[in-house]
PDB file of N, CA and C in Angstrom:
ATOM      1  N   UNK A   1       5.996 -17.992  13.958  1.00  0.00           N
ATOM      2  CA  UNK A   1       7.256 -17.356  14.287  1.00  0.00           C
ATOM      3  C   UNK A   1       8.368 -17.943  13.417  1.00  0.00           C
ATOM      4  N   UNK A   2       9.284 -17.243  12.652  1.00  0.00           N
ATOM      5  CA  UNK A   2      10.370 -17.431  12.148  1.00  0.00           C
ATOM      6  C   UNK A   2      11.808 -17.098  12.919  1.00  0.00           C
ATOM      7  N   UNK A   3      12.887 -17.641  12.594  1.00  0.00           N
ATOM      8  CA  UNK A   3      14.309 -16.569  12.896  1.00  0.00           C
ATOM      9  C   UNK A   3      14.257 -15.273  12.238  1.00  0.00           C
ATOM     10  N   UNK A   4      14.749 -14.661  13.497  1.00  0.00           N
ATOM     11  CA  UNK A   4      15.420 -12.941  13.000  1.00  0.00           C
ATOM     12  C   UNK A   4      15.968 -12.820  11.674  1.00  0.00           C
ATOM     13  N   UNK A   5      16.804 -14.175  11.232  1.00  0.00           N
ATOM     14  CA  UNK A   5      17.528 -13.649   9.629  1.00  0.00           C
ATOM     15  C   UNK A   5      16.838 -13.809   8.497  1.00  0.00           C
ATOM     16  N   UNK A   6      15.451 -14.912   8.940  1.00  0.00           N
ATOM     17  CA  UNK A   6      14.399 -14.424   7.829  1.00  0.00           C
ATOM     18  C   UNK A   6      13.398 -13.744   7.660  1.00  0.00           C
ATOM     19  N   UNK A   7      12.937 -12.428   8.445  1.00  0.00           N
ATOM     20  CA  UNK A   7      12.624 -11.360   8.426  1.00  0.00           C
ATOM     21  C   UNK A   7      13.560 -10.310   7.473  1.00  0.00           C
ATOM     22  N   UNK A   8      15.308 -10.267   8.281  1.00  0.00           N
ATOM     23  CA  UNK A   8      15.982  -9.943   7.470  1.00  0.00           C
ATOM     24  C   UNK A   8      16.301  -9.844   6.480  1.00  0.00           C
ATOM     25  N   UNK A   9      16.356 -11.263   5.519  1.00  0.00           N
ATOM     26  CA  UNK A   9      15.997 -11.355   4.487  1.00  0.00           C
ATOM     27  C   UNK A   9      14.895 -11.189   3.563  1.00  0.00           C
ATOM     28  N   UNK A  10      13.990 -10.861   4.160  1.00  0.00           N
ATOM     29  CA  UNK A  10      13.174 -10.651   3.405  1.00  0.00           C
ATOM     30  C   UNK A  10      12.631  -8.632   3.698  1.00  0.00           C
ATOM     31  N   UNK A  11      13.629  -8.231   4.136  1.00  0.00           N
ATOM     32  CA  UNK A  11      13.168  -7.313   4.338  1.00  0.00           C
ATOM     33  C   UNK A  11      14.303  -6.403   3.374  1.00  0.00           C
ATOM     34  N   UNK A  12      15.684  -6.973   3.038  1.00  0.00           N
ATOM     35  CA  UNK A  12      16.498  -7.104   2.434  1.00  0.00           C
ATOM     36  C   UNK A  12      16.261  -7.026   0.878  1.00  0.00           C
ATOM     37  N   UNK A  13      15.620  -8.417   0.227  1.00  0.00           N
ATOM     38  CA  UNK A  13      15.468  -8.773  -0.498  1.00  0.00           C
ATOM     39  C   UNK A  13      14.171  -8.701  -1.158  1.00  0.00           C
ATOM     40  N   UNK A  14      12.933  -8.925  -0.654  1.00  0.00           N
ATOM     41  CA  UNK A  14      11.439  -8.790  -0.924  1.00  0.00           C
ATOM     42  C   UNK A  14      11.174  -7.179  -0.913  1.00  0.00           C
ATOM     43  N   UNK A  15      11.066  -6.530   0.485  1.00  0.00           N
ATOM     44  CA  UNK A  15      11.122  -5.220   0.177  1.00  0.00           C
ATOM     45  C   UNK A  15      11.525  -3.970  -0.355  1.00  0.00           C
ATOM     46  N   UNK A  16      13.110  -4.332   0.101  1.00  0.00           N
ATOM     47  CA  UNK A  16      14.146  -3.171  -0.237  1.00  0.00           C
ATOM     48  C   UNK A  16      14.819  -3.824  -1.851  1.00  0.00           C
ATOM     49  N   UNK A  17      14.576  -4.328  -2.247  1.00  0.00           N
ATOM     50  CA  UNK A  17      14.574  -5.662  -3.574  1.00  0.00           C
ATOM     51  C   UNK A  17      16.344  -5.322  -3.854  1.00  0.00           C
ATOM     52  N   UNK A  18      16.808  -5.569  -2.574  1.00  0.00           N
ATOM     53  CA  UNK A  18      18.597  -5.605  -2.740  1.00  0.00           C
ATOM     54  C   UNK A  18      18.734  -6.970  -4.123  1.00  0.00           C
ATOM     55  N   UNK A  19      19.992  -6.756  -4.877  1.00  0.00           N
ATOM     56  CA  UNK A  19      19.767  -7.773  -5.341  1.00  0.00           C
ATOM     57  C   UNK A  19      20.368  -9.373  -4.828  1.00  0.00           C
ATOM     58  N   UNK A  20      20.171 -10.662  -4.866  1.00  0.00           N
ATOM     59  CA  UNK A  20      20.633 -11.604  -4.099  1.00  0.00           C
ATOM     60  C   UNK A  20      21.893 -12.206  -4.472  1.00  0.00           C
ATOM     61  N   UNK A  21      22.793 -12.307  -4.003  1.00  0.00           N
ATOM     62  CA  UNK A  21      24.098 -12.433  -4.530  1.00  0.00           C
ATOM     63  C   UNK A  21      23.603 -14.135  -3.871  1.00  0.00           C
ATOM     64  N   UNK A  22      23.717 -14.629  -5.448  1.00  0.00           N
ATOM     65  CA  UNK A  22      23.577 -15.820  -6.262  1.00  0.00           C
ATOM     66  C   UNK A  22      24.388 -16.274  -6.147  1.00  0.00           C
ATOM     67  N   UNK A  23      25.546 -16.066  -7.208  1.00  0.00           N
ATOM     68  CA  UNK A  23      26.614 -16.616  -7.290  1.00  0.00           C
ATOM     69  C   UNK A  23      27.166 -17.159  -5.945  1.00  0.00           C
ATOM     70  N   UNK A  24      27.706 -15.912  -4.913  1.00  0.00           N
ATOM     71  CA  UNK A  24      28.261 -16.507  -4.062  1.00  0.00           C
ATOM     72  C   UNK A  24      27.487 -17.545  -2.841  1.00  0.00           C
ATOM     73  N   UNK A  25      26.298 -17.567  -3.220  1.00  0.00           N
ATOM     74  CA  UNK A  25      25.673 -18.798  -1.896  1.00  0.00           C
ATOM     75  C   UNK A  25      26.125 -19.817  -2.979  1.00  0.00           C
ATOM     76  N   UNK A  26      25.655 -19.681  -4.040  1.00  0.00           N
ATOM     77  CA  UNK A  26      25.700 -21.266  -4.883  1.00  0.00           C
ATOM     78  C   UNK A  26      27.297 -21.940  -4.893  1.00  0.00           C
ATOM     79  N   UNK A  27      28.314 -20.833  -4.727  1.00  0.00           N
ATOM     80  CA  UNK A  27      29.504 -21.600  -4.627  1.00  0.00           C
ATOM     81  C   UNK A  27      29.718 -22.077  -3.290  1.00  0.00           C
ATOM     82  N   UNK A  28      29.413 -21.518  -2.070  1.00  0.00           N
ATOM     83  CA  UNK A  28      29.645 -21.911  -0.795  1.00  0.00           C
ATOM     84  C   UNK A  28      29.104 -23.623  -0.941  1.00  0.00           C
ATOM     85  N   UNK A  29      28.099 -23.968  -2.118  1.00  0.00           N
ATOM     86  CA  UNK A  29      27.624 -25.506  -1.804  1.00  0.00           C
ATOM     87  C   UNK A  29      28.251 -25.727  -3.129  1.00  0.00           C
ATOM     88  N   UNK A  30      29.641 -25.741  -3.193  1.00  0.00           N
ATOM     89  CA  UNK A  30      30.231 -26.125  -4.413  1.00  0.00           C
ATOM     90  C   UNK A  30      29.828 -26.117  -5.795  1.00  0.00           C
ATOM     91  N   UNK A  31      28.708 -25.158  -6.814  1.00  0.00           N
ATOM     92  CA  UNK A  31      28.268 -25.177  -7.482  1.00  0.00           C
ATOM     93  C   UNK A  31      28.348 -23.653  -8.170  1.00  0.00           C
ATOM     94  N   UNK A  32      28.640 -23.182  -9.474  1.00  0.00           N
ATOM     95  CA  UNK A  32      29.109 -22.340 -10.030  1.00  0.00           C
ATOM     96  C   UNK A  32      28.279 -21.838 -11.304  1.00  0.00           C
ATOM     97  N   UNK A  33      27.686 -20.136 -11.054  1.00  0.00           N
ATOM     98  CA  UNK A  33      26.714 -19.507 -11.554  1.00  0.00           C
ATOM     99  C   UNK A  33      26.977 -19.070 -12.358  1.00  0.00           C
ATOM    100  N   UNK A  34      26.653 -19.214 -13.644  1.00  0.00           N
ATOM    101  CA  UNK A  34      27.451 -18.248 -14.960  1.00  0.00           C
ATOM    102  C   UNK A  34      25.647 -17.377 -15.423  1.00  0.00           C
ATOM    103  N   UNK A  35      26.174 -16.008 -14.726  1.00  0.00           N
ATOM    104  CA  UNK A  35      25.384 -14.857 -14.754  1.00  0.00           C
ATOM    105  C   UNK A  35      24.551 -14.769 -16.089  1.00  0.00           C
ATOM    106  N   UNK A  36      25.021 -14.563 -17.326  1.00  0.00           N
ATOM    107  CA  UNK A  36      24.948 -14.651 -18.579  1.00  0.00           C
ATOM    108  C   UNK A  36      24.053 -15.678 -18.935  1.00  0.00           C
ATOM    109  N   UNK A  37      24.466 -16.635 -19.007  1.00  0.00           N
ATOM    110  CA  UNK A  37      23.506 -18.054 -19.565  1.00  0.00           C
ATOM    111  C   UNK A  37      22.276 -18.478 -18.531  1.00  0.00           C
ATOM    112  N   UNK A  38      22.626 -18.146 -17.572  1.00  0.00           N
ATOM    113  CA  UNK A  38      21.827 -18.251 -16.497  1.00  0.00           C
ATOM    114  C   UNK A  38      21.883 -19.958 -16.002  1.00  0.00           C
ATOM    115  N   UNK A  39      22.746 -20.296 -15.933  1.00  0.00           N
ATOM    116  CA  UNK A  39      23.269 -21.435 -15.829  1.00  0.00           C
ATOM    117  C   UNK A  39      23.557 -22.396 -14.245  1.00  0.00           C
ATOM    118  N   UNK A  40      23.864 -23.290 -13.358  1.00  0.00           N
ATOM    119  CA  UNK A  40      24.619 -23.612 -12.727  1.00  0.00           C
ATOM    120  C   UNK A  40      25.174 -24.975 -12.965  1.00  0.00           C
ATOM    121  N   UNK A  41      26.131 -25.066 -12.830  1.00  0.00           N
ATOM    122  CA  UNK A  41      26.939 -26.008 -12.810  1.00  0.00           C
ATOM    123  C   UNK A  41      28.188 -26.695 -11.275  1.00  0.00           C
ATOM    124  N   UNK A  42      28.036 -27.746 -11.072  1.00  0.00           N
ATOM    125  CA  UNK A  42      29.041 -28.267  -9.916  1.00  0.00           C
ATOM    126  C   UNK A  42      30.451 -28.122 -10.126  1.00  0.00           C
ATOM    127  N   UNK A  43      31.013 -27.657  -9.407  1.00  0.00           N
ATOM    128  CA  UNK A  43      32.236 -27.464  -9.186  1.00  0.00           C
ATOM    129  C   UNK A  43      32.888 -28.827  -9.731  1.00  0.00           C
ATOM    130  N   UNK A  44      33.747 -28.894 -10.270  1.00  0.00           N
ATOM    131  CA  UNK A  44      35.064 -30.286 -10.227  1.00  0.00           C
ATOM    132  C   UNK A  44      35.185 -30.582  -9.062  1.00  0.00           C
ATOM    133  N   UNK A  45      36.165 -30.312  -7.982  1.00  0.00           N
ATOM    134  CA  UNK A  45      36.633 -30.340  -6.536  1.00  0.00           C
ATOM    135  C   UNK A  45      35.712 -29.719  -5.416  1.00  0.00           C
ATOM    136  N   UNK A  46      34.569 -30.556  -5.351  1.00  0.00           N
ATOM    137  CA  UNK A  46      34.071 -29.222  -4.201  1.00  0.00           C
ATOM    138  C   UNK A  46      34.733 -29.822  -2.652  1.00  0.00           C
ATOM    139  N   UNK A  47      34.781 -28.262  -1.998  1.00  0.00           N
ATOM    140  CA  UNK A  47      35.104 -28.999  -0.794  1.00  0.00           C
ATOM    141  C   UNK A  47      34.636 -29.980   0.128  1.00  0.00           C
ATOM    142  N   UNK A  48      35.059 -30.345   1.312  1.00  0.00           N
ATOM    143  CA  UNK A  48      34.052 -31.311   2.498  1.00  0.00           C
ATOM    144  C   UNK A  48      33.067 -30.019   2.851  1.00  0.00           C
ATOM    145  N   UNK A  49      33.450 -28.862   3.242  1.00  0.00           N
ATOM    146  CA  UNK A  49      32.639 -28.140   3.865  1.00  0.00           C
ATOM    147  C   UNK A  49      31.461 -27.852   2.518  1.00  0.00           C
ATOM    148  N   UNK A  50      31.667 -27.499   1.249  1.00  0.00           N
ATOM    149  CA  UNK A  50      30.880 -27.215  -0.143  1.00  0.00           C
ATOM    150  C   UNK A  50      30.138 -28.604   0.265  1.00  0.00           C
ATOM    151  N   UNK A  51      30.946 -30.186   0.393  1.00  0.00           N
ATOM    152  CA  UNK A  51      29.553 -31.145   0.114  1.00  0.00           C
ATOM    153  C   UNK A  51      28.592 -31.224   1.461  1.00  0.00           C
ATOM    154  N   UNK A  52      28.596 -30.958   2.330  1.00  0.00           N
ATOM    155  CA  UNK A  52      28.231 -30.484   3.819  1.00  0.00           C
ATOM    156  C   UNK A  52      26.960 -29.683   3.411  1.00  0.00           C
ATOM    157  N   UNK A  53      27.549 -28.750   3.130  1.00  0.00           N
ATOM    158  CA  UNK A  53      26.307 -27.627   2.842  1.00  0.00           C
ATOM    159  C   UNK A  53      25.738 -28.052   1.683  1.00  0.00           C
ATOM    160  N   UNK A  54      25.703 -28.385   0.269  1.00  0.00           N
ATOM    161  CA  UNK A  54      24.913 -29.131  -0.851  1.00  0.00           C
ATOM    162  C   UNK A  54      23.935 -30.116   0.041  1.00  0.00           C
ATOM    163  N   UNK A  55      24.667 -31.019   0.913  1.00  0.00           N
ATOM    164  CA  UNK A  55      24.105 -32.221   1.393  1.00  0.00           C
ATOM    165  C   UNK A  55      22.876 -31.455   2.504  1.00  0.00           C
ATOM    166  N   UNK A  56      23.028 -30.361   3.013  1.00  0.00           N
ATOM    167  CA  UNK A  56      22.333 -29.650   4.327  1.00  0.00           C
ATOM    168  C   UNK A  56      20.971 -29.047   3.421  1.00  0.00           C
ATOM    169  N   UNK A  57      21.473 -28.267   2.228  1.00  0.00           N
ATOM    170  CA  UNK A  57      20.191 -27.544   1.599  1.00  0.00           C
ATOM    171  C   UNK A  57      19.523 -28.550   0.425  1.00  0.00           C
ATOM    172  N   UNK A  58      20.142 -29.867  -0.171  1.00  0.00           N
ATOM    173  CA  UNK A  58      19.455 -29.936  -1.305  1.00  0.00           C
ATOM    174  C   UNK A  58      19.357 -31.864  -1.035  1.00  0.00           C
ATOM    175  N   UNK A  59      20.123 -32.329   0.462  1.00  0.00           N
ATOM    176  CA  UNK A  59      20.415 -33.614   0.412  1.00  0.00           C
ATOM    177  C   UNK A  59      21.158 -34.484  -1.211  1.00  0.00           C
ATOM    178  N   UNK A  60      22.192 -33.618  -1.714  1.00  0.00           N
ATOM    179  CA  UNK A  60      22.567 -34.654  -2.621  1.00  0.00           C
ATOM    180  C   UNK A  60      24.663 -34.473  -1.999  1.00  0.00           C
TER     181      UNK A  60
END
């Protein structure tokens, strides 16, 4: 058994192949997607709530 929002997501994303808006999760954990180069990079200033969430999904 999983949560309801990862069914969702994947029903979203795997099936209906929406595309995944990248950019904006990667900035919510202070980190910034340059589409083109295919790149990410950390923010200068991330917020408490940006290092919160970095620290929640990746522990750094």
């Amino acid at each position: 058994m999983t949560f309801p929002e990862i069914r969702q997501f994947f029903k979203a994303y795997v099936e209906e192949g929406q595309t995944i808006l990248l950019k904006a999760y990667l900035q919510q954990a202070g980190f910034d997607y340059d589409e083109s180069a295919k790149t990410v990079i950390e923010i200068k200033h991330p917020s408490t709530a940006q290092l919160a969430l970095r620290k929640a999904w990746i522990n750094q």
